[in-house]
Protein backbone atom coordinates (compact mmCIF):
# COMPACT_ATOMS: atom_id res chain seq x y z
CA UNK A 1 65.99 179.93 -48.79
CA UNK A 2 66.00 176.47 -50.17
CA UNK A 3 66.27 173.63 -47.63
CA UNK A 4 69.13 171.70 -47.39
CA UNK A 5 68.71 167.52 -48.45
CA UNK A 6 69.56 165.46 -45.75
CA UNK A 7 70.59 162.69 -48.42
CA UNK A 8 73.33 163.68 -50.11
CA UNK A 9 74.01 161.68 -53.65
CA UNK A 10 76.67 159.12 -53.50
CA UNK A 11 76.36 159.14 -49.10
CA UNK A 12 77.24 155.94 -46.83
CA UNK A 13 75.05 155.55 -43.55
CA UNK A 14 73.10 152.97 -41.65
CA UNK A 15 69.45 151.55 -42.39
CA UNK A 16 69.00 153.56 -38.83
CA UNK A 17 70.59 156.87 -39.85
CA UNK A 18 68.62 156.73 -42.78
CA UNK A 19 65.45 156.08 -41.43
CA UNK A 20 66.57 158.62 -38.40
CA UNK A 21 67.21 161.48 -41.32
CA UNK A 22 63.65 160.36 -42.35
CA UNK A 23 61.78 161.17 -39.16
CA UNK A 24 63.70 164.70 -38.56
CA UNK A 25 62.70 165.95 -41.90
CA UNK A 26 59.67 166.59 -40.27
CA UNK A 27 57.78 165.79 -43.43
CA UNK A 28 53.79 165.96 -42.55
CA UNK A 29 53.25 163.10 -44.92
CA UNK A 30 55.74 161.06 -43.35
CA UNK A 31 54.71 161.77 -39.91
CA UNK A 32 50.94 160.98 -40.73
CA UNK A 33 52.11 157.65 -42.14
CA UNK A 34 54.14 156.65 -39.39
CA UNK A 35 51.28 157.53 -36.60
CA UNK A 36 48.98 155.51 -38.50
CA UNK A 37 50.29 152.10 -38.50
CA UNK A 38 49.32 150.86 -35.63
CA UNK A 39 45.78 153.04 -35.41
CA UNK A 40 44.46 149.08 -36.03
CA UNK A 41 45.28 148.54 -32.33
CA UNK A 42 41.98 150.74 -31.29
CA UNK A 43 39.91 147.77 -32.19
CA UNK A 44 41.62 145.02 -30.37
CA UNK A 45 39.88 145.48 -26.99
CA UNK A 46 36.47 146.23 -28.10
CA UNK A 47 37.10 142.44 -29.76
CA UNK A 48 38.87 141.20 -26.70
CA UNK A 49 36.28 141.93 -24.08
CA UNK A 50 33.45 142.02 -26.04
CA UNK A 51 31.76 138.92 -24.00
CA UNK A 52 32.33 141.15 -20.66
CA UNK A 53 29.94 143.25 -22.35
CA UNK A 54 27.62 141.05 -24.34
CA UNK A 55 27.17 138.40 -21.52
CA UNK A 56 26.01 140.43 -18.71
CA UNK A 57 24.67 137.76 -15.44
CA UNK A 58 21.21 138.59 -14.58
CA UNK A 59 20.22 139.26 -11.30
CA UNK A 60 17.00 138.50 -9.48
CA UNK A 61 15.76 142.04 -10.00
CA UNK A 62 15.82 140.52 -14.01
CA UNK A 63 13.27 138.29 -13.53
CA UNK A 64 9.39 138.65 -12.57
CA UNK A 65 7.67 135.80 -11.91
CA UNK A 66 3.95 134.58 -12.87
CA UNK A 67 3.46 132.24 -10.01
CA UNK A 68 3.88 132.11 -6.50
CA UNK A 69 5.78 129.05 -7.14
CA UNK A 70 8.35 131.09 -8.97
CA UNK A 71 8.09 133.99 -6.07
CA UNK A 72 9.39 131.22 -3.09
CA UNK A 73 11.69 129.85 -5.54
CA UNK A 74 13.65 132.89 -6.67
CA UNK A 75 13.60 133.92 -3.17
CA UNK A 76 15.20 131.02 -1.54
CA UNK A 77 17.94 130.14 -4.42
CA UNK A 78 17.85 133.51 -6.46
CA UNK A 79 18.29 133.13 -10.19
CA UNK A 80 19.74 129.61 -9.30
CA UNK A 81 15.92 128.92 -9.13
CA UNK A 82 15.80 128.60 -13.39
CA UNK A 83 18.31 125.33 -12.52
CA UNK A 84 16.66 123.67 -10.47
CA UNK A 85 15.38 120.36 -11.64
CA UNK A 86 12.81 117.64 -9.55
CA UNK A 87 11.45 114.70 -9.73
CA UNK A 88 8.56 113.70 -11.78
CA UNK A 89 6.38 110.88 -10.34
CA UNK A 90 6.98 108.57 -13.27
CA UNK A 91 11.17 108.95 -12.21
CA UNK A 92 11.69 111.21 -15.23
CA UNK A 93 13.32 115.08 -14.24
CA UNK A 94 12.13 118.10 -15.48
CA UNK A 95 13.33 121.77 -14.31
CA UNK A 96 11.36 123.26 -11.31
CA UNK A 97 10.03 126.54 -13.27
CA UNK A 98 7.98 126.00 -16.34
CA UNK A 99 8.42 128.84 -18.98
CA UNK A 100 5.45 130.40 -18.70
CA UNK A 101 5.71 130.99 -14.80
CA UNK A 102 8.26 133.08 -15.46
CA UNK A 103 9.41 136.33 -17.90
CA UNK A 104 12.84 138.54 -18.59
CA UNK A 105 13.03 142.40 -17.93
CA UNK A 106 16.13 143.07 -19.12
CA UNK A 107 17.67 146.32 -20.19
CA UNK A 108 19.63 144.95 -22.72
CA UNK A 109 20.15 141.49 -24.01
CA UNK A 110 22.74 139.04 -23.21
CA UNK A 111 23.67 135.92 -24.50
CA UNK A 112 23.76 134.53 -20.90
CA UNK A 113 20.35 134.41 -20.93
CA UNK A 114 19.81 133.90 -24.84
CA UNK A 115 22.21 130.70 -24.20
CA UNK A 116 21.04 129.55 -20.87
CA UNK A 117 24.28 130.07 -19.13
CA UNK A 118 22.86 131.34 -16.18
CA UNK A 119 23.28 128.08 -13.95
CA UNK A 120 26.19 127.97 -11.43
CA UNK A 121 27.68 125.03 -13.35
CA UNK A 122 27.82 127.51 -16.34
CA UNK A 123 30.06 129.68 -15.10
CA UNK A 124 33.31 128.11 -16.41
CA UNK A 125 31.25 128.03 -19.78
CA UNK A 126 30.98 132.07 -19.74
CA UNK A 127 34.67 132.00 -18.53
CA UNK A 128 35.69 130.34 -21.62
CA UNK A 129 33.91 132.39 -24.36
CA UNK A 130 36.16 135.27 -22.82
CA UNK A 131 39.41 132.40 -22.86
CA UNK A 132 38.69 131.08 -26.76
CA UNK A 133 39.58 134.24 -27.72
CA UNK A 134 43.15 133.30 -26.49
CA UNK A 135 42.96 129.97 -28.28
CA UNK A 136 42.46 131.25 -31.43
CA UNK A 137 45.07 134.30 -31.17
CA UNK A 138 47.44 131.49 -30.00
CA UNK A 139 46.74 129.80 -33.05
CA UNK A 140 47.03 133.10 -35.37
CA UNK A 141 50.52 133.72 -33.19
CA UNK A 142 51.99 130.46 -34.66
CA UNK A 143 50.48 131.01 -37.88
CA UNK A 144 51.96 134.89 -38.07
CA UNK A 145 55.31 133.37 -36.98
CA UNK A 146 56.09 131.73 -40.31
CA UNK A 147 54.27 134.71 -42.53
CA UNK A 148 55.65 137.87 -40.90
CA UNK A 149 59.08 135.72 -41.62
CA UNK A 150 58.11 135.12 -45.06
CA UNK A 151 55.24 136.96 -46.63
CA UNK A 152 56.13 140.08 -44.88
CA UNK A 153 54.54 142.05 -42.18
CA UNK A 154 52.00 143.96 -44.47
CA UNK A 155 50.88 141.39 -46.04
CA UNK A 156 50.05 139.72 -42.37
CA UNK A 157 48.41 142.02 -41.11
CA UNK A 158 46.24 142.20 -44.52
CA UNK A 159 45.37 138.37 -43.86
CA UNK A 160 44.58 138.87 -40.46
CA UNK A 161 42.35 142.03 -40.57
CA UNK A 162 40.00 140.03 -43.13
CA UNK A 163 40.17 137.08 -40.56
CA UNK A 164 39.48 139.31 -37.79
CA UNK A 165 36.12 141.08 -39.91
CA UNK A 166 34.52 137.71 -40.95
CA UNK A 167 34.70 136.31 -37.43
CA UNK A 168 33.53 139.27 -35.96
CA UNK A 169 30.78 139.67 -38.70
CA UNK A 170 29.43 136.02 -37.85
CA UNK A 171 28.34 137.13 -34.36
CA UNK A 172 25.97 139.44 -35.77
CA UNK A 173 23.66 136.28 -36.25
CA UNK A 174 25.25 134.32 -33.68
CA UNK A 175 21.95 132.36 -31.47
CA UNK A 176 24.12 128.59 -30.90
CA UNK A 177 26.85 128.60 -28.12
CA UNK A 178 29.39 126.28 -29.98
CA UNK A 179 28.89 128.42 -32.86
CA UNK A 180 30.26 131.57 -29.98
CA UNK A 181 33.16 129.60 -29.45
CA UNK A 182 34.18 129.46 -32.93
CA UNK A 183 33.84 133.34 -33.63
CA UNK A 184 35.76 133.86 -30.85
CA UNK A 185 38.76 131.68 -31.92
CA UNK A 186 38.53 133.49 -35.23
CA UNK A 187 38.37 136.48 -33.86
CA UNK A 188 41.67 135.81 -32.12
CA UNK A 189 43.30 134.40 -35.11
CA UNK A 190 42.54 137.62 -37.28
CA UNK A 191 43.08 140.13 -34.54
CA UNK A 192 46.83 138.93 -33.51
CA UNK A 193 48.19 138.11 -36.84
CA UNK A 194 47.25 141.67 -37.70
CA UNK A 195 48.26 143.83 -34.21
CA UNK A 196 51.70 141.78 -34.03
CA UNK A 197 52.55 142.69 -38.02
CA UNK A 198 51.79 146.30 -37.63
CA UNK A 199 53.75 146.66 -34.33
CA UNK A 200 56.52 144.55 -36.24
CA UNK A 201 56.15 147.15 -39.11
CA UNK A 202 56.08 150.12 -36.85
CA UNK A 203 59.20 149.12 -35.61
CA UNK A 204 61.31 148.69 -38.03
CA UNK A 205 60.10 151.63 -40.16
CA UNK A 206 61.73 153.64 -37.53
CA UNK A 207 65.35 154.55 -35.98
CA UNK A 208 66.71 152.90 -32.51
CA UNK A 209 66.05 156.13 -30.69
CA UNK A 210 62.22 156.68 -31.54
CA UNK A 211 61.19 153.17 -30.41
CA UNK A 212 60.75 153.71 -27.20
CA UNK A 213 58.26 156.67 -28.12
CA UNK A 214 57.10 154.46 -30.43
CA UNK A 215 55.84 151.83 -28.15
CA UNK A 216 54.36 154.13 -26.03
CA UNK A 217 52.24 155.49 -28.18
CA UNK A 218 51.01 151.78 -29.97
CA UNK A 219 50.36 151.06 -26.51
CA UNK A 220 47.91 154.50 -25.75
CA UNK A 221 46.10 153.42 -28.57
CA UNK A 222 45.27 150.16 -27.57
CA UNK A 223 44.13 151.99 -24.02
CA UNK A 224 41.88 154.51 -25.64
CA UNK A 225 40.22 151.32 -27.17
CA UNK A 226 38.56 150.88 -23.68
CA UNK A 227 36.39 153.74 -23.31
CA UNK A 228 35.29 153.12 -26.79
CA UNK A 229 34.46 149.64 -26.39
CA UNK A 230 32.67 150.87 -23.33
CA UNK A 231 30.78 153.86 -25.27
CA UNK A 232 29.83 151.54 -27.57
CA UNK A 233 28.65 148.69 -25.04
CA UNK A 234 26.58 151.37 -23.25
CA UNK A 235 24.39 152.37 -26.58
CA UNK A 236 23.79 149.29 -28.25
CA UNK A 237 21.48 147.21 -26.12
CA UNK A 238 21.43 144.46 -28.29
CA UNK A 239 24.52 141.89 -27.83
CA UNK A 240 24.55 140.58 -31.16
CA UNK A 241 24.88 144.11 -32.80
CA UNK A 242 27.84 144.59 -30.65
CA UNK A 243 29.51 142.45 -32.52
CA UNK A 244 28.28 144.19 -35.57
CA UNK A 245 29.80 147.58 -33.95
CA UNK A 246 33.12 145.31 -33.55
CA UNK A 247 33.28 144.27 -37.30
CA UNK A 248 32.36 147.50 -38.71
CA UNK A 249 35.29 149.35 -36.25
CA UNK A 250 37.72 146.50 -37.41
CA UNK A 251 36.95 147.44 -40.94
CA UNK A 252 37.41 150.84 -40.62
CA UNK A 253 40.70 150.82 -39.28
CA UNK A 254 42.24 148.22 -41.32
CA UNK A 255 41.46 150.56 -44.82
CA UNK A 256 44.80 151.82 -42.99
CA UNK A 257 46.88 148.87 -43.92
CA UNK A 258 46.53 149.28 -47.76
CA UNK A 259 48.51 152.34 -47.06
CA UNK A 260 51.40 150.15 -45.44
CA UNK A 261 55.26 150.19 -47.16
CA UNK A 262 56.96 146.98 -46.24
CA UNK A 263 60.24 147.76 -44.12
CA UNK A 264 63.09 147.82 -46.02
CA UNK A 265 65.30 145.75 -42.77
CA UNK A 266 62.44 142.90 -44.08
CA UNK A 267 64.44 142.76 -47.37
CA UNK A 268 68.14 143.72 -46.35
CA UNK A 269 68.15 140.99 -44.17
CA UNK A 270 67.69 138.27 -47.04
CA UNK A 271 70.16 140.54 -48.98
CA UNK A 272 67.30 141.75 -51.22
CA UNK A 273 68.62 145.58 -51.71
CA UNK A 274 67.01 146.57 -54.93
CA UNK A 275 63.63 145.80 -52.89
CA UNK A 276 64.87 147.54 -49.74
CA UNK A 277 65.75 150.73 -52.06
CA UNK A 278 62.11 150.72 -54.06
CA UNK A 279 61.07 150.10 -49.92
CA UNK A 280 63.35 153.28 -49.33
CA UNK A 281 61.72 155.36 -52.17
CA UNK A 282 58.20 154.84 -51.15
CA UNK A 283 59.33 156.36 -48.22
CA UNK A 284 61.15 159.31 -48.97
CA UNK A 285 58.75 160.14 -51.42
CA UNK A 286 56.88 161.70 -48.48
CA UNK A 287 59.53 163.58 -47.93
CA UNK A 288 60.54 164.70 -51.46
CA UNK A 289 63.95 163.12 -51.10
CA UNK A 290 63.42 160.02 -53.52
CA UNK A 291 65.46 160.83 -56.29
CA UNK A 292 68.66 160.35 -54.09
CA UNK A 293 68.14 157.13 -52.37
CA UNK A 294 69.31 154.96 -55.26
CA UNK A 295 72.46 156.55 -54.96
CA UNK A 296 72.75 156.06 -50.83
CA UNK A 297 75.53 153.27 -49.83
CA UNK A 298 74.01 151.35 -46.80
CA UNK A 299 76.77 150.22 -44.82
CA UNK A 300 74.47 147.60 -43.42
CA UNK A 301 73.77 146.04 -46.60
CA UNK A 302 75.71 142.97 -46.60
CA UNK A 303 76.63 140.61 -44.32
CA UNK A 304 78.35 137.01 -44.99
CA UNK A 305 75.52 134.94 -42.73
CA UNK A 306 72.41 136.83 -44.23
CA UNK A 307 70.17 134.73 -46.69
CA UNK A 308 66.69 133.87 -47.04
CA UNK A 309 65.59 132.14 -43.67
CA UNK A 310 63.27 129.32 -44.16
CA UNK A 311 61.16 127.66 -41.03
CA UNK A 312 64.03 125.02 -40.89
CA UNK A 313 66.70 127.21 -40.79
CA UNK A 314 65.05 129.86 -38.39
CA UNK A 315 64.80 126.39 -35.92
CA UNK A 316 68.36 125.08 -36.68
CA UNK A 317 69.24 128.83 -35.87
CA UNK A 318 68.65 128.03 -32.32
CA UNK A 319 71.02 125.06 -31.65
CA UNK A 320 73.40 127.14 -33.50
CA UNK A 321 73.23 129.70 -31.27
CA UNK A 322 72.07 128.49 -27.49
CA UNK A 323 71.46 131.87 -26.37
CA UNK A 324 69.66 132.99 -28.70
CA UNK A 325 67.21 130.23 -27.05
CA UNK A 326 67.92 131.12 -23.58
CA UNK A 327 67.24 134.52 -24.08
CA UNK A 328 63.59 133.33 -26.04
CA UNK A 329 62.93 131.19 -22.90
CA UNK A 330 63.47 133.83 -20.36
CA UNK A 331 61.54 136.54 -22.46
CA UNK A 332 58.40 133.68 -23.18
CA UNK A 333 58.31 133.29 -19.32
CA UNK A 334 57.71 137.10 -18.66
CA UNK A 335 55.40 137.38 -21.30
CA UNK A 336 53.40 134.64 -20.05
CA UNK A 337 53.18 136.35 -16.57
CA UNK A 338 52.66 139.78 -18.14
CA UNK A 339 49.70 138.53 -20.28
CA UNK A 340 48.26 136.35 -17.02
CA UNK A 341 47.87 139.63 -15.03
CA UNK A 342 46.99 141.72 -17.19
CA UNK A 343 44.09 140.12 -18.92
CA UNK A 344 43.18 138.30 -15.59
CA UNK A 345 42.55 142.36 -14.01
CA UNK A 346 40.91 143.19 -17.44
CA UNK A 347 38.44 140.54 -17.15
CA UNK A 348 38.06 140.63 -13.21
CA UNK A 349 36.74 144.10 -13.04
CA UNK A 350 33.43 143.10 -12.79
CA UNK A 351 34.70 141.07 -9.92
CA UNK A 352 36.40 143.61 -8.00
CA UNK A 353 34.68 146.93 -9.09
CA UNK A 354 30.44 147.97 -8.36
CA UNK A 355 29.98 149.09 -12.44
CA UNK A 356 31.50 147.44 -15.27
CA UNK A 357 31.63 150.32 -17.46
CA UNK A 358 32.96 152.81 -14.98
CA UNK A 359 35.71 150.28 -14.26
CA UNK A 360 37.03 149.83 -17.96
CA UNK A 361 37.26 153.70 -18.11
CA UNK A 362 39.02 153.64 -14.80
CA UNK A 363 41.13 150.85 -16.73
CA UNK A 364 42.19 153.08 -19.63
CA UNK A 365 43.23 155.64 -17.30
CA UNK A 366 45.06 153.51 -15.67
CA UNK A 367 46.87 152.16 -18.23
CA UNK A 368 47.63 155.36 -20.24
CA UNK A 369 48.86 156.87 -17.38
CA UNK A 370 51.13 153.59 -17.33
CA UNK A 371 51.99 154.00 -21.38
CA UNK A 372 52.67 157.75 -21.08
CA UNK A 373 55.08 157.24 -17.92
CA UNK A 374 56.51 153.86 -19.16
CA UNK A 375 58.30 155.78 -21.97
CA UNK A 376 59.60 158.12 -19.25
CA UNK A 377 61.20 155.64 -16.86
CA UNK A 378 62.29 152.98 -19.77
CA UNK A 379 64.15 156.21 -21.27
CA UNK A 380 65.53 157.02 -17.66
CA UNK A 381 66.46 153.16 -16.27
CA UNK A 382 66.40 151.26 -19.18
CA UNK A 383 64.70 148.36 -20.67
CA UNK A 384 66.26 146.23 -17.86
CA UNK A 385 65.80 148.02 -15.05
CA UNK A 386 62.70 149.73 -16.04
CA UNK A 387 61.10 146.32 -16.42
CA UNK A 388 61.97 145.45 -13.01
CA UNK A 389 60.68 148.10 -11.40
CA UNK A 390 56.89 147.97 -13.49
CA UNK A 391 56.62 144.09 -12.38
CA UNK A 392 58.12 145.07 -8.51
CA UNK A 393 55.47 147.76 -8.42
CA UNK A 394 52.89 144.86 -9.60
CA UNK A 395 54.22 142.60 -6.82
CA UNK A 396 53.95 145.35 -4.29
CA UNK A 397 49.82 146.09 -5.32
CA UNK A 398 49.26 142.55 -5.27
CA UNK A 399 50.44 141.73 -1.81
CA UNK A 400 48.40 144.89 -0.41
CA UNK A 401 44.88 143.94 -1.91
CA UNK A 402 45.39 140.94 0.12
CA UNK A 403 44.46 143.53 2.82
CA UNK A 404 40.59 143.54 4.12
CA UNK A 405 39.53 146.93 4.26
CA UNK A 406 36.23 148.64 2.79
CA UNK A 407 36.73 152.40 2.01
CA UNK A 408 33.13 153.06 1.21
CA UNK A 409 31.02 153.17 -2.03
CA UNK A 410 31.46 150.16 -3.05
CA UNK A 411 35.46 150.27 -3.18
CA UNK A 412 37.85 148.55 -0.93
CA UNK A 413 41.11 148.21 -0.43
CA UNK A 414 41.77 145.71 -2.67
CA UNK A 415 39.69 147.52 -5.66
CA UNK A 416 41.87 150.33 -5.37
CA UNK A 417 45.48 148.00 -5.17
CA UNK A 418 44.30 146.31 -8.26
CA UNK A 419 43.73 149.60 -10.31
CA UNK A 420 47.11 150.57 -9.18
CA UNK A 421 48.54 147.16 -9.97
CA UNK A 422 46.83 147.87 -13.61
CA UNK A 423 49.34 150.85 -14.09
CA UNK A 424 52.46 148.74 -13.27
CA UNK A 425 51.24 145.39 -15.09
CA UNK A 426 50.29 147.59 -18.62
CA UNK A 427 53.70 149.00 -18.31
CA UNK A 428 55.24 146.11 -17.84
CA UNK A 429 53.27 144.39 -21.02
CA UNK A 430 54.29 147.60 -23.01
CA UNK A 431 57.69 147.21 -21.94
CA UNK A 432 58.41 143.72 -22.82
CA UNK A 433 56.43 144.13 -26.18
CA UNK A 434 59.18 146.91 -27.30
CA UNK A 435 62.06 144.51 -25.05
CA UNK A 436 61.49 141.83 -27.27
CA UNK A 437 61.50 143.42 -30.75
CA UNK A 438 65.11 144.82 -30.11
CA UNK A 439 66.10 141.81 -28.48
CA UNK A 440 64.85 139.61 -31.59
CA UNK A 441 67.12 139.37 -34.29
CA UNK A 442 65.34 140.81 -37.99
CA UNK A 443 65.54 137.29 -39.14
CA UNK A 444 63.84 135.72 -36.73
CA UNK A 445 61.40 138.40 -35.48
CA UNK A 446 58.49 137.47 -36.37
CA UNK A 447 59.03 133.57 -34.84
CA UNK A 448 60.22 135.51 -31.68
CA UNK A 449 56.68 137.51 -32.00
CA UNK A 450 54.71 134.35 -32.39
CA UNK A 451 56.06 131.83 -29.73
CA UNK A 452 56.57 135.25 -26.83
CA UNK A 453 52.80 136.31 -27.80
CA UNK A 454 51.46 132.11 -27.81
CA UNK A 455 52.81 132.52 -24.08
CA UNK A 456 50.89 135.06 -23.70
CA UNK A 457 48.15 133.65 -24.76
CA UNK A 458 48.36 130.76 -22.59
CA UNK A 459 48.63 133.59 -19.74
CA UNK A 460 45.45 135.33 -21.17
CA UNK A 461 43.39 131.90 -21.28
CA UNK A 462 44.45 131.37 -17.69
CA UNK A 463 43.92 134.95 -16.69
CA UNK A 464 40.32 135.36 -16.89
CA UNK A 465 40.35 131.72 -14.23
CA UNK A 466 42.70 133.57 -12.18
CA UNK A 467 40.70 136.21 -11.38
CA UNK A 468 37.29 135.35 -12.26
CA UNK A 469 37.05 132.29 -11.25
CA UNK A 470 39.36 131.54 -8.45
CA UNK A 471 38.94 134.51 -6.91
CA UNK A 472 34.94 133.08 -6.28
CA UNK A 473 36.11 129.59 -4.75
CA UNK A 474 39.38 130.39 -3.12
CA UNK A 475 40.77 132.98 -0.67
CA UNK A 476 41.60 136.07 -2.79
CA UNK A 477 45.32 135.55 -0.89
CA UNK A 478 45.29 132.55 -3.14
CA UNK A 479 45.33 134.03 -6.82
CA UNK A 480 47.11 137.35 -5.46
CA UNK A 481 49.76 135.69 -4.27
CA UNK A 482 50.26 133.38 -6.94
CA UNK A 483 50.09 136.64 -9.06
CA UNK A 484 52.98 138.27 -6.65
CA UNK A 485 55.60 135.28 -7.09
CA UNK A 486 55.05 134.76 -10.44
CA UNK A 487 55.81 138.46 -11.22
CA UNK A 488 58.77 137.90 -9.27
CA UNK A 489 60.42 135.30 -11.16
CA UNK A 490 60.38 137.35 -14.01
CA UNK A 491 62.15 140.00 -12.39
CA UNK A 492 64.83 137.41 -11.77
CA UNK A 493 64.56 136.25 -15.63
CA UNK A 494 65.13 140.06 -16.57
CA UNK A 495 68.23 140.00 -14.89
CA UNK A 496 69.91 137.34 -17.24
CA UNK A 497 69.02 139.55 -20.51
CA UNK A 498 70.79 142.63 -21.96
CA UNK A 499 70.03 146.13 -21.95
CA UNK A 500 69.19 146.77 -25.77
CA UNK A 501 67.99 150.58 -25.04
CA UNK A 502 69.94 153.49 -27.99
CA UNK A 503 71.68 149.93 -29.22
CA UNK A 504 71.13 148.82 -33.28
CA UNK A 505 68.93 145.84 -33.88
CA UNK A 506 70.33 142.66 -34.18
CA UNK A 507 69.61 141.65 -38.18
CA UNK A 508 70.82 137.58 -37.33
CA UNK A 509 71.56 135.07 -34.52
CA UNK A 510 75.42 135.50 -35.00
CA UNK A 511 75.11 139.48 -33.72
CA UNK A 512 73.07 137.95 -30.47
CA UNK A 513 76.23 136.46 -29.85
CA UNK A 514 78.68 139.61 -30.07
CA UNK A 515 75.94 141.92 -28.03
CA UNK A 516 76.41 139.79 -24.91
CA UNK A 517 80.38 139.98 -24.65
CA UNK A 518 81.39 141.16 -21.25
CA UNK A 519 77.32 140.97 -20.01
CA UNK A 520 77.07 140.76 -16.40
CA UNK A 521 74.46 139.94 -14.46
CA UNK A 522 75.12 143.00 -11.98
């Protein structure tokens, strides 16, 4: 029995019936395609925590010494005993342990020790080869806001997976620290232009309904990233061929965006329809349906306000339209918060867990359970209310590892509040990553991406301080509570926003507008 098109010739729908009627063909092609686009994502934290890995503190056991001099030394002051400088007799200083009184036995190299970052008053210094990483994707973020706009998303994340590869690539040879600091700003640069256009692109290839899904499963990917990064870390000894592991991972996974079909909402929304339809053929082809799409009358194709939207006009857009800005405020606020807990756990394990590879698997778990039930509840509550309750169940974790209690083997109380804090704060970054592309309007999406993600970033520079720093020099009630009140102001900032969840996709400002008559707060 012949199957039955589901596009008739001459038919009117929606952009989202259309792409809907896309999805339940059930088309193998299509369905490979669509679970592909964000398979980039499975690189991101192998390059995010790669100096957790690669910059492993020695301990005393490290070191044997060739002198007794060396012996008393390391004893009294432990590896503290490399820093210490005295006093020559002719007033000039010289370090306390000569070279030769001393040698590594290391397991596997580090570029603490390669670097000489092994002082106390180079701990901020190891800090900030995780934080750089930040810098530079804060950079790429304001880059990718004006070229997911206006190159398009594919082409974005082409530009930033061959950003992310050369950085990474450099490290291989890497033996100066400033040199470090550079890679890892490149790295960040390459690495968020190209996750935020493929979750952009993932998006929009897809109906209102499957989004949700959608999200959830961009998100597992970027969780299973963690055991692999810590595979990885585990067999290669060798720091610098970690990031050699990194670049050759990146590469492999970015062959995937040569594949990539440009949305077709990128081009109805500057009134472009012939390249929407040749956007629409690519994509039926994979389901055998091409030949009728010419033929397909999208009601959604024209609207009075659409046009090209240069940087100008995407800025004047917000005085236009107050709140429009409001809303991009509120949402930059939570991710901020989202971004400062979760990256502050993520590079506190070592901090708060005995083994730093059993914790990033414990990590993935964590957070996958998070992704997987995320979709559940957001399908159940809501965006709005489903955000709520991930950051209230954050709030709740943090105030209870606050608590002083050892449970044995190494765990205590507050090890095991933090995990579970993990699961609430990775659903809550999921959730606002999927909040804000439905609460973005088409023509401004990829600003909304860039400025929400650069407050992230500022979140994921302070993060890292946060928990491995302060947590060192301050009572842990300090940070966690800081952690606790900051998560919940954004449930408060939640409140003012709309639900979005089974509604269409604002294409420009002016629809912002219409989506919040009769909003109220309760």
């Amino acid at each position: 029995m012949e199957k039955e098109a589901y596009i008739k010739e001459g038919e009117s729908m929606t952009l989202d019936e259309l792409l809907y009627r896309m999805v339940m063909s059930w088309s193998p092609k299509y369905i490979l395609y669509v679970t592909m686009i964000p398979i980039f994502w499975l690189s991101t934290p192998f390059a995010v925590y790669l100096p957790v890995f690669a910059g492993i503190v020695p301990t005393n056991d490290s070191i044997i010494c060739a002198t007794t001099n060396c012996e008393t030394l390391l004893k009294e002051n432990g590896t503290e005993a490399l820093c210490l400088e005295r006093t020559l007799p002719d007033g000039s200083v010289s370090l306390a342990l000569k070279d030769d009184e001393y040698t590594w036995k290391l397991d596997r190299t580090s570029f603490v020790v390669d670097l000489k970052l092994y002082c106390k008053k180079d701990e901020a210094k190891i800090t900030l080869v995780s934080a750089m990483y930040f810098v530079g994707a804060l950079i790429g973020l304001l880059i990718s806001g004006y070229i997911l706009d206006n190159l398009g998303r594919k082409k974005s994340c082409f530009i930033g997976s061959i950003c992310a590869i050369i950085g990474t690539f450099v490290g291989t040879f890497c033996k100066n620290y400033a040199l470090l600091l550079v890679i890892r700003i490149v790295q960040g640069i390459g690495n968020f232009i190209a996750i935020t256009g493929c979750y952009v692109l993932l998006l929009e290839i897809l109906p209102s309904m499957l989004r949700n899904v959608a999200n959830g499963y961009g998100m597992i990917l970027w969780a299973v990233g963690y055991p692999i990064a810590s595979l990885v870390a585990y067999l290669i000894p060798n720091w610098n061929y970690l990031f050699l592991a990194s670049c050759i991972l990146t590469a492999i996974l970015s062959i995937s965006i040569y594949f990539m079909i440009e949305p077709p909402r990128f081009f109805l929304v500057s009134n472009d329809v012939a390249s929407a339809k040749k956007s629409l053929k690519k994509l039926a082809a994979m389901t055998s349906e091409e030949s009728n799409i010419n033929s397909v009358n999208l009601e959604d194709e024209l609207t009075s306000d659409r046009k090209t939207h240069g940087l100008m006009q995407q800025i004047s857009d917000f005085s236009k339209h107050p709140i429009m800005f409001v809303e991009l405020l509120i949402q930059m606020f939570i991710w901020f918060v989202s971004a400062m807990t979760f990256y502050g756990f993520n590079f506190g394990w070592s901090a708060i867990l005995p083994d730093i590879y059993i914790s990033y698997l414990l990590a993935a778990t964590g957070e996958i359970i998070a992704y997987i039930a995320s979709v559940s509840i957001i399908q159940a509550l809501g965006r709005r209310c489903g955000m709520i309750v991930f950051l209230g169940g954050g709030i709740a974790s943090y105030i209870l590892a606050i608590i002083d209690y050892d449970i044995g083997g190494g765990y205590t109380v507050e090890s095991v509040s933090c995990l579970i804090g993990l699961v609430f704060v990775s659903a809550a970054f999921g959730g606002i990553y999927l909040y804000t592309a439905e609460l973005a309007p088409t023509s401004h999406r990829g600003m909304y991406f860039a400025l929400c993600s650069s407050a992230a970033r500022v979140g994921s520079f302070l993060g890292p301080y946060v928990m491995g720093y302060l947590f060192k020099i301050t009572h842990k009630a300090i940070p966690l509570g800081m952690l606790a009140f900051l998560c919940l102001l954004a449930s408060v900032g939640i409140l003012f926003l709309v639900e979005t969840s089974g509604k269409k996709i604002p294409d420009v400002p002016a629809e912002i507008r219409e989506r919040r008559k009769g909003f109220r707060v309760f």
